[in-house]
Structure formats: C-alpha cells, structure tokens
Protein backbone atom coordinates (compact mmCIF):
# COMPACT_ATOMS: atom_id res chain seq x y z
CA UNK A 1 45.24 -29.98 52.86
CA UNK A 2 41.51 -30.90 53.07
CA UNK A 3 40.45 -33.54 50.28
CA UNK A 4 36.18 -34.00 49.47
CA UNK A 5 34.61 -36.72 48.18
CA UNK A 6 31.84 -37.43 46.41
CA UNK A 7 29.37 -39.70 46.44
CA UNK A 8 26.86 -40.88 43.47
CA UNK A 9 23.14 -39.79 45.25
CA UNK A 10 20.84 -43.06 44.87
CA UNK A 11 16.99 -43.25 45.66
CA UNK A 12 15.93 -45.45 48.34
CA UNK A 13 12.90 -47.51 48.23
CA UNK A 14 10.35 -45.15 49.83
CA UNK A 15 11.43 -42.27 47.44
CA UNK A 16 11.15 -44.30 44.07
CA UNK A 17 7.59 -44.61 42.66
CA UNK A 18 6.38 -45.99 39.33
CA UNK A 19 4.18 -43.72 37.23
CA UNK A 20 0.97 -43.97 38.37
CA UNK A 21 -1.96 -44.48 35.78
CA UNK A 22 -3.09 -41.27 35.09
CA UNK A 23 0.47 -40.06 34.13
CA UNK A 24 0.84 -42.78 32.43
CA UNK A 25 -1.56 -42.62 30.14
CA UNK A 26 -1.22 -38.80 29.54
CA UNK A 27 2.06 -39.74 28.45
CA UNK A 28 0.68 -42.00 26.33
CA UNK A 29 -1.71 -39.43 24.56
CA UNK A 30 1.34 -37.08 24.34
CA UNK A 31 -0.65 -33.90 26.08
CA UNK A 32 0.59 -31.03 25.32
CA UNK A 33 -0.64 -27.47 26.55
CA UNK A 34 -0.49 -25.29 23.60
CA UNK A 35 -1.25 -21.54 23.27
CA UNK A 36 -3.07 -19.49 25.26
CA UNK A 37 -5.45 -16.53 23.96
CA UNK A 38 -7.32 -13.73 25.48
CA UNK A 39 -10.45 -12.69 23.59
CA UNK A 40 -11.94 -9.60 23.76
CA UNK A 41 -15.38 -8.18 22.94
CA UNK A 42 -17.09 -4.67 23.19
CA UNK A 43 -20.10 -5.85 21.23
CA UNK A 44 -22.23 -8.79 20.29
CA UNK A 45 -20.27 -11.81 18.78
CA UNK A 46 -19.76 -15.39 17.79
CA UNK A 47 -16.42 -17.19 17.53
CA UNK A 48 -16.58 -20.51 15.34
CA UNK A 49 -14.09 -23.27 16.39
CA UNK A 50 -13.74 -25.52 13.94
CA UNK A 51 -13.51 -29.56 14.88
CA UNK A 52 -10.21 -30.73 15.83
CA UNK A 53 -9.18 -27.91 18.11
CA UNK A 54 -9.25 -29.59 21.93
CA UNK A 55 -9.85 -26.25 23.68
CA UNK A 56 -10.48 -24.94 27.18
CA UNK A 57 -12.14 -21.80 27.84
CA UNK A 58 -12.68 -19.84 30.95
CA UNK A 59 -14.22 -16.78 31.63
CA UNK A 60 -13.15 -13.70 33.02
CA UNK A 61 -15.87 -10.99 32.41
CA UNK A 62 -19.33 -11.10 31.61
CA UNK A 63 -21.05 -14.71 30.66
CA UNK A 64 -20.53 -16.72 27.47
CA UNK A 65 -22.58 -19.27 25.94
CA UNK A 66 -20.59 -22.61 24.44
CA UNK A 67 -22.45 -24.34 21.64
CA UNK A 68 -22.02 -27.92 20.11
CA UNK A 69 -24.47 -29.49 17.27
CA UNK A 70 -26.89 -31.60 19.02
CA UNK A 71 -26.09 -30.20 22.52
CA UNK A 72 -27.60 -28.43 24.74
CA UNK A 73 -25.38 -25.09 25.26
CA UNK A 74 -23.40 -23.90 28.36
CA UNK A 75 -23.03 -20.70 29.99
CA UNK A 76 -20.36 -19.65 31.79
CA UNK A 77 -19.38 -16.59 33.98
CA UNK A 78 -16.70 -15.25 35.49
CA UNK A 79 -13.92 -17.51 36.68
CA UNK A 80 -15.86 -21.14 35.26
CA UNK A 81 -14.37 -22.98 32.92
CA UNK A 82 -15.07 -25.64 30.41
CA UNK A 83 -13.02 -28.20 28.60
CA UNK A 84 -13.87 -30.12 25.06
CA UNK A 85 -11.28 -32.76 25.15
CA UNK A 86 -12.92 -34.13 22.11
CA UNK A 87 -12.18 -31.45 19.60
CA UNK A 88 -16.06 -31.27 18.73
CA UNK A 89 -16.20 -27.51 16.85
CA UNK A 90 -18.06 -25.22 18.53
CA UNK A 91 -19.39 -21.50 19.09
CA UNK A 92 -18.87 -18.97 21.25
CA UNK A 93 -21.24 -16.51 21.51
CA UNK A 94 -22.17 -13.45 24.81
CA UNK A 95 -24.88 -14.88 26.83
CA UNK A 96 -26.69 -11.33 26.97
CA UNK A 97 -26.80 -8.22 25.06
CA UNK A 98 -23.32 -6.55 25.34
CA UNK A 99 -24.35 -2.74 26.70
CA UNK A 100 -21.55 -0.23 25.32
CA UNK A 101 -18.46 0.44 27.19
CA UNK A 102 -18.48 -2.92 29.02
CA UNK A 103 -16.35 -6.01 27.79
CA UNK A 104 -17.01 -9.62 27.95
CA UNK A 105 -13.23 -11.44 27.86
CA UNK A 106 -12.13 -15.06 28.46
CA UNK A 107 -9.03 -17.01 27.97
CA UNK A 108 -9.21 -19.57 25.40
CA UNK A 109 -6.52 -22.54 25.59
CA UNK A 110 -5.67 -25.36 23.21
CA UNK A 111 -4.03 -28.90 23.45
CA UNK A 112 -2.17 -31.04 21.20
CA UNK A 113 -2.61 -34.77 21.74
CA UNK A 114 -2.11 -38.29 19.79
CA UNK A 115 -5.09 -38.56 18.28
CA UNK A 116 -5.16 -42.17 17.90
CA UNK A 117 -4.57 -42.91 21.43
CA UNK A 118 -6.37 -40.01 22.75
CA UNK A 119 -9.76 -41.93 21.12
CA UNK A 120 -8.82 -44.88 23.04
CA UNK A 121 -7.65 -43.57 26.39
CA UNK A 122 -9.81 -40.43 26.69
CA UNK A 123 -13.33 -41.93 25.42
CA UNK A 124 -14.30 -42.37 28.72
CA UNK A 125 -14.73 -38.33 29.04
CA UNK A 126 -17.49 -36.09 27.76
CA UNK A 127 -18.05 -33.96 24.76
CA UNK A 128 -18.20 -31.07 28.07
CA UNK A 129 -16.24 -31.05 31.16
CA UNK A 130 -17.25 -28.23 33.33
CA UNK A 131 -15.93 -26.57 36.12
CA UNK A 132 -17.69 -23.98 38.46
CA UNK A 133 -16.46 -22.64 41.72
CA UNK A 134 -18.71 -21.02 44.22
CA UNK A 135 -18.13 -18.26 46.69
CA UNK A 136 -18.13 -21.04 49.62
CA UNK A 137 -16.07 -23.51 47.57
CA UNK A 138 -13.80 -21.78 45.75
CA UNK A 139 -11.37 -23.73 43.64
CA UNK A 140 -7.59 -22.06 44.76
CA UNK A 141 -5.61 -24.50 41.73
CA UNK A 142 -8.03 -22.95 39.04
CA UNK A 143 -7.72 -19.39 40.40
CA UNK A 144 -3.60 -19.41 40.36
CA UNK A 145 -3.28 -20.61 37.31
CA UNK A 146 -6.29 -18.29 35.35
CA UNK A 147 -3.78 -15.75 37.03
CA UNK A 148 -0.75 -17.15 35.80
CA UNK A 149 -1.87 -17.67 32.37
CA UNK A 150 -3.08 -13.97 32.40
CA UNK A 151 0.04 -12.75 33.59
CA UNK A 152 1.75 -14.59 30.40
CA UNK A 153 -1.01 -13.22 28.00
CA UNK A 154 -0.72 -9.40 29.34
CA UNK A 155 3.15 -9.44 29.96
CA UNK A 156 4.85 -12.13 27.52
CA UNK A 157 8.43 -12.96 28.55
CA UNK A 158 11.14 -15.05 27.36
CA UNK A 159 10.21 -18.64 28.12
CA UNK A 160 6.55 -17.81 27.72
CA UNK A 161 5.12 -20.53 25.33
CA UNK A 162 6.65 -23.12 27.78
CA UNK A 163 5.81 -21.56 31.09
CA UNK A 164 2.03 -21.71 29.50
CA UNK A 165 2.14 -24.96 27.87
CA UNK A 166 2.66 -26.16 31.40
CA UNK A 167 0.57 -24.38 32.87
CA UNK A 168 -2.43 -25.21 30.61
CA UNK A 169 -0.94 -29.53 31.52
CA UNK A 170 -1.48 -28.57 34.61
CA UNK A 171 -4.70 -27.50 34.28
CA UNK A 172 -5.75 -30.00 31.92
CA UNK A 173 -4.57 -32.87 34.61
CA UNK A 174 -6.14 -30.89 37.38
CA UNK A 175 -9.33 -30.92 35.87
CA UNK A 176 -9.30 -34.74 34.88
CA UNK A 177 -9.02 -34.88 38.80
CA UNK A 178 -11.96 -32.95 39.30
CA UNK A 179 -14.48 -34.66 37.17
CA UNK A 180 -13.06 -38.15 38.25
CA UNK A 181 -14.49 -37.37 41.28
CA UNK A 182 -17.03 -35.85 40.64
CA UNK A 183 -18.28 -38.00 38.29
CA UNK A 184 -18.86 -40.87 40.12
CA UNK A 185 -19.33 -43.90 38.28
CA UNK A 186 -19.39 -43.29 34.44
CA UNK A 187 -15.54 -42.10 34.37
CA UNK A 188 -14.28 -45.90 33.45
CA UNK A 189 -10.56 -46.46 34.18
CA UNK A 190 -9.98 -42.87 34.94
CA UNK A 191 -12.77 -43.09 38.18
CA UNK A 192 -11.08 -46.36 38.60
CA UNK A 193 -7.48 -44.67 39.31
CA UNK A 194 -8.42 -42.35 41.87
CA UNK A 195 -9.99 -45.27 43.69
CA UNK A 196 -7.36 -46.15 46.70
CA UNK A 197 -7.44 -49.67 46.16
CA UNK A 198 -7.92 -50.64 42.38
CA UNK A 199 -5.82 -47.68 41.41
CA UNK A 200 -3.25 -49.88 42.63
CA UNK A 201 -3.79 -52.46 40.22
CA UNK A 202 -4.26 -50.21 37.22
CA UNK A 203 -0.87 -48.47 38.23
CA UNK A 204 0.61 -51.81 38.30
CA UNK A 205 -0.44 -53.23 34.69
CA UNK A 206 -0.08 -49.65 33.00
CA UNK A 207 3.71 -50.17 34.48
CA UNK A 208 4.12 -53.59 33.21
CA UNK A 209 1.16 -54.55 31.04
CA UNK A 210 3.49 -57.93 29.27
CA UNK A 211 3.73 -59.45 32.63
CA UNK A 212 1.11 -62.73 32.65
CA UNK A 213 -1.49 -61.15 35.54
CA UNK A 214 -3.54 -62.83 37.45
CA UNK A 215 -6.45 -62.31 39.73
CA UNK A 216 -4.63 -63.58 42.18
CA UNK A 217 -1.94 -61.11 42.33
CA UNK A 218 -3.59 -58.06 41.31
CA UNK A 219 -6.33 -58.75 44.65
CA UNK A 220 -3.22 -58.89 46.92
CA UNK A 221 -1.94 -55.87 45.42
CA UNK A 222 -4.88 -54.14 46.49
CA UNK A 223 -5.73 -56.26 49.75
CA UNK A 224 -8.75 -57.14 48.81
CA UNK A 225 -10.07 -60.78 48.05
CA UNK A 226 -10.58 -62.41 44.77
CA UNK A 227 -13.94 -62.05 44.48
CA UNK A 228 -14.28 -58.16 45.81
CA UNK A 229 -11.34 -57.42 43.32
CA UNK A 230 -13.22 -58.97 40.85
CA UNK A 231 -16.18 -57.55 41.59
CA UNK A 232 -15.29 -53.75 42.15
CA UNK A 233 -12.58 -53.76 38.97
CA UNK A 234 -15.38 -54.75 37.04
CA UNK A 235 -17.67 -52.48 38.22
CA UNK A 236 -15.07 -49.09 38.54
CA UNK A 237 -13.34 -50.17 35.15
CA UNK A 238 -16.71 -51.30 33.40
CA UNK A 239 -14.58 -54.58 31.82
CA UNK A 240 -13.01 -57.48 33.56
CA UNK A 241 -9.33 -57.41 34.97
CA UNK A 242 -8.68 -60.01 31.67
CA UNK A 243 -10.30 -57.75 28.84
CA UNK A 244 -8.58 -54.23 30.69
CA UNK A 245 -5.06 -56.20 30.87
CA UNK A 246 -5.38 -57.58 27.13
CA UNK A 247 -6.54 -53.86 25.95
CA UNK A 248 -3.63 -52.87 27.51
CA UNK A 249 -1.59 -54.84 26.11
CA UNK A 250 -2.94 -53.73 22.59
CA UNK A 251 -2.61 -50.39 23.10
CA UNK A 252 1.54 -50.78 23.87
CA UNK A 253 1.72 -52.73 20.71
CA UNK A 254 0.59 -49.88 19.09
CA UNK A 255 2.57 -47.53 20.59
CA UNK A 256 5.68 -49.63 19.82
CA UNK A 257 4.27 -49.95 16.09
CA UNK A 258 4.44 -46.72 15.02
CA UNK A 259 7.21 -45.05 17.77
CA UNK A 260 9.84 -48.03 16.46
CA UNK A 261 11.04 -50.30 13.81
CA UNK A 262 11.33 -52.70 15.89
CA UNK A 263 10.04 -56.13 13.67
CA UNK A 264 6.03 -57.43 14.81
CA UNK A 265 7.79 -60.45 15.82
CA UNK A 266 9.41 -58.67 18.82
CA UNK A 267 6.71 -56.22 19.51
CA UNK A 268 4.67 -59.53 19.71
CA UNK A 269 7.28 -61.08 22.42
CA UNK A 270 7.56 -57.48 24.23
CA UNK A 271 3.59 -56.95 24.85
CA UNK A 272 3.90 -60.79 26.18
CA UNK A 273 2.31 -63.17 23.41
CA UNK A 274 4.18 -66.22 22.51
CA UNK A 275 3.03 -66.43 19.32
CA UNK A 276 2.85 -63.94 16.20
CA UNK A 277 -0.61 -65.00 15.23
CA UNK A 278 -2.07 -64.86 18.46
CA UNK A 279 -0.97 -61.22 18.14
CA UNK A 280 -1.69 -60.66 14.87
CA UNK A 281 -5.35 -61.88 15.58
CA UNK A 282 -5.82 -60.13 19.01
CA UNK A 283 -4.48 -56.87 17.36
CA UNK A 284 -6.87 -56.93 14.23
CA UNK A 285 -10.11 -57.88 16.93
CA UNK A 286 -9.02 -54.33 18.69
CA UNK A 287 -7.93 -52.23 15.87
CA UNK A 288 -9.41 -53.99 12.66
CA UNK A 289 -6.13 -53.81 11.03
CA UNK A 290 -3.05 -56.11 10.75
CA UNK A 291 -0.04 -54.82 12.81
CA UNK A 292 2.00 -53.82 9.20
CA UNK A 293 -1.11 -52.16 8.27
CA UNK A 294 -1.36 -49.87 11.60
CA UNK A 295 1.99 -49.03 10.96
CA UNK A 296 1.67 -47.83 7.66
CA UNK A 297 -1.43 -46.03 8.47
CA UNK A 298 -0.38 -44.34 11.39
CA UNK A 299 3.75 -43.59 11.37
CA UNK A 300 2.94 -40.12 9.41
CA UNK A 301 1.78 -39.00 13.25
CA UNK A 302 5.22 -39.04 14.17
C-alpha cells in the first residue's frame, strides 16, 4: 500500500512582494472597468457625454474629434485612444464629412471609481490622456486588448461583463504606465513610482503609512543619501517625504472612516497619532471636516 502526503505550499522570501504603489492606490480608488460600447455612424454626428462618466475612447475607423469646454479638441484615428479620468462631459463628433456608405466606429469604455479618493489620488492626471501609436512604434498591449474588447462587443459570451471589466483595468493601468513616462516631470507621485529608486520608498509608506518614517530610513531604502533622497522625493513627488507621509496617513483615516465603524479613537491610534486631537486637527487641515463629519458625509458611497 502506497500512502501520500501533503504538505501546506508556503511562499519564500523572494516570491512574496508587498503591493507596490500604483496598485495600491488603484485599490484605493476602487477602479473598476465597466462596460464597453461600440458606436457606429453612417452619417454626420455628435454624441454628448454628460460629466461624471470617466470614459475611454478609441478609434477604429475614420477620425473623431473629442471636445471639452475650455479645451482645445482632439482628434483621433484609427487605433488612438484617449482617456478622461476626470469625468469632464464631453462631445464626440466625425472629424470630416462622413461620405455615404463609409462608417466611422470606435469603442467607447467607462470606469467606476471612489470619487472621493479618486480627487485625491488621481489629481495629478490631466483632463486628456492620449495615446497614439505609430507604424514604427506600435503599441502591441493596446492592440490585443482593442481586439479583445471587440471580440466581447461582436460575440458576447457568458462571463462577458467580467472578462471586459478586466480588460478595460488593464487598459486603464496600462495607460497610467504610459503617460508616467511619458510625462516626465508633472505626473507627481505617480512619475515618482515608476522611478527605480523613490518608488521604493513610496511602495514602502503606501504599505505601512502608521509606521513613524524617517529620512533616515526611507534614503537607505532607496540607497541613496539623505540629502539626494531628500532632494529627488521632493522634486519627483512635488512635497517633502514629511507632508507625502502625513497625506498619507490622512487619506487611510479616511478610508477607515467610512469602510468601518471602527471608533475615531482607534482610527486615530491605527494611522499612528497618539493623540485624538492631533488627529482631529490634522484631519480637518486636509479635509476641512471633523472625522464624525466625513463619516456622515461620505458612508452613503458605500
């Protein structure tokens, strides 16, 4: 007779990894892909989208034009794309005259996020984030999943909402990437978190924002000195190490406010202050609101 065993699988070191700060804080703002639409037109048109819808379109034949109040508009042809992470209502409108028996057709996506902690977290984007691959640097990530998404709009299936509310996460994530770095310098924490070395802080106070930082430890984290941590976190992040850790800090009491019952007294402990007022006043300088007021004012969101 042959007996088995078995034995409980554990991680080792190298294959555990703390969120890093990106998926953090799209945790955070609770994205969501949503639905996915085709749109169709044989003829001139505009499509209103009213404010509040976060939407991504990209085209797939012929050019359209994307307009905002006070902006100047974007075109976009075949296989570009453009995100409004904002919600900021818009039109969409065929960039030329549509001759008959010719199309134009795009795919228009929508998000759901925490709108309270999507103002926070995701101020540091534009009202536009554009994407536009070229013949010599095509953009493979944004071509499967336009295909993939079209797939799920001509030929629906069972477990088609979720396979395209990932898909659009994907995208959305994907694209945060892109403009990140692109961008340069204007992208706030979110340039700061692809950067190899203050990433590494960022990661590590996102992960454990109550502990009591200091410079100290945060520059060894990244291997850099105190000064040229200093320095390029303030620079990258556009506030100091103290300010980013405190806003931080905020931000989870927040969170906890409205996701628990938990009493301000032990929110207060949890986020790492030792007293309530010292909370209480740190908490109305961010939000301009008492902790039991947030709560009251914002619990209906969940």
């Amino acid at each position: 007779m042959t007996t088995t065993s078995s034995q409980r699988y554990v991680p080792t070191t190298d294959e555990t990894r703390t969120r890093d700060t990106l998926s953090h804080v799209l945790e955070v703002v609770h994205l969501r892909g949503d639905q996915i639409h085709r749109c169709v037109h044989s003829e001139n048109f505009t499509v209103e989208v009213p404010a509040g819808v976060r939407a991504l379109h990209i085209a797939e034949r012929g050019d359209i034009v994307i307009r905002t109040q006070g902006k100047e508009p974007i075109e976009l042809g075949p296989g570009e794309l453009v995100l409004l992470p904002h919600g900021h209502a818009h039109t969409i409108e065929n960039a030329v005259p549509v001759l008959p028996r010719t199309e134009t057709r795009w795919l228009f996506g929508t998000f759901t996020l925490d709108d309270v902690a999507a103002q926070r977290l995701l101020s540091v984007l534009p009202d536009f984030v554009e994407l536009r691959p070229t013949q010599s640097t095509p953009i493979e990530w944004l071509e499967v999943s336009s295909r993939l998404l079209s797939e799920e709009v001509n030929d629906p299936r069972p477990g088609s909402s979720v396979m395209v509310s990932r898909i659009l996460d994907l995208l959305f994530v994907q694209i945060l990437r892109a403009w990140a770095r692109a961008d340069g310098s204007n992208g706030g924490w979110l340039t700061a978190a692809m950067d190899p070395r203050i990433g590494q802080a960022l990661e590590a106070v996102h992960n454990d924002p109550s502990r009591n930082w200091s410079i100290d430890e945060l520059a060894t984290l990244t291997t850099l000195s105190r000064s040229s941590f200093a320095e390029r976190f303030s620079r990258l992040v556009g506030q100091t190490p103290g300010a980013y850790i405190t806003e931080r800090r905020l931000d989870r009491a927040a969170e906890l406010l409205v996701q628990t019952t938990e009493p301000v007294g032990t929110i207060a402990v949890t986020v790492g202050y030792e007293s309530d007022a010292a909370f209480s006043r740190a908490f109305r300088r961010r939000f301009d609101a008492s902790p039991l007021n947030w709560r009251k004012s914002n619990s209906h969101n969940h």
